[in-house]
Protein backbone atom coordinates (compact mmCIF):
# COMPACT_ATOMS: atom_id res chain seq x y z
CA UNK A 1 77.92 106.59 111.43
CA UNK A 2 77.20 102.92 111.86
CA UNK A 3 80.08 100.12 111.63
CA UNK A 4 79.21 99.13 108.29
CA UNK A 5 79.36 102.35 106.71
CA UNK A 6 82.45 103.10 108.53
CA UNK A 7 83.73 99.96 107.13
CA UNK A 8 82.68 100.81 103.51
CA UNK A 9 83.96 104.62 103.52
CA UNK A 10 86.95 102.89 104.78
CA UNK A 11 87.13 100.64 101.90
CA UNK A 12 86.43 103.02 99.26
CA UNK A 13 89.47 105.41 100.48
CA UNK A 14 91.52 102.11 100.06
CA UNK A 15 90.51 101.14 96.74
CA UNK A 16 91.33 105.14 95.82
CA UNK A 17 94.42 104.68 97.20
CA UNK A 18 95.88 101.53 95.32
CA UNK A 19 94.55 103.54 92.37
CA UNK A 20 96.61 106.58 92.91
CA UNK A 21 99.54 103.94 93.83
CA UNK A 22 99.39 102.48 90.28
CA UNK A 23 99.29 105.70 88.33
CA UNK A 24 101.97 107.47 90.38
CA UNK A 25 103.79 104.19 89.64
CA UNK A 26 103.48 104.25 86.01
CA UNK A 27 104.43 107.85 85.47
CA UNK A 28 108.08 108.24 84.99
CA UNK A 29 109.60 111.06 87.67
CA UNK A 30 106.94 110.49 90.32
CA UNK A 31 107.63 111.72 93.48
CA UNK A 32 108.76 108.55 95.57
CA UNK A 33 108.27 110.09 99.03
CA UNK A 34 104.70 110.94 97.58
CA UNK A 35 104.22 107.34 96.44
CA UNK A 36 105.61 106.34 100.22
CA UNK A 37 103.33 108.35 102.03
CA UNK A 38 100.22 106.99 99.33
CA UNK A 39 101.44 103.46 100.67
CA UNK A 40 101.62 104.12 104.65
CA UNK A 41 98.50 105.91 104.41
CA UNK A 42 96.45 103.05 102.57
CA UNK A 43 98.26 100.53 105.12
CA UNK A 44 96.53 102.38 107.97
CA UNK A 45 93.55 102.40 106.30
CA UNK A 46 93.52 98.18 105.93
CA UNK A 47 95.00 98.13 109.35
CA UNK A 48 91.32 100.08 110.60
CA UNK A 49 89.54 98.16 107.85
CA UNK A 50 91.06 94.67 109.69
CA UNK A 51 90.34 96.10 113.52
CA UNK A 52 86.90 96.92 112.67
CA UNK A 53 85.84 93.96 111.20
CA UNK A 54 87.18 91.96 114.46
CA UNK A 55 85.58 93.83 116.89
């Protein structure tokens, strides 16, 4: 797999992320250690997004 479709697969993942953020976020009784782990998980993924990019 080349860098830049690394990068973009990366990307994607991230953008599916926020969106299951926002709509465990908006639905009352979510799970918040679900919503944590959503959030770490999509912060590793920038963190890769933001090494790759630099290298």
């Amino acid at each position: 797999m080349s860098l830049s479709a690394r990068l973009q697969e990366l990307r994607r993942k991230h953008a599916n992320l926020s969106r299951q953020v926002e709509e465990a976020q908006k639905r009352p009784g979510s799970d918040a250690l679900q919503v944590t782990a959503l959030k770490k998980e999509k912060l590793r993924i920038k963190e890769e997004i933001e090494r790759l990019s630099h290298a």
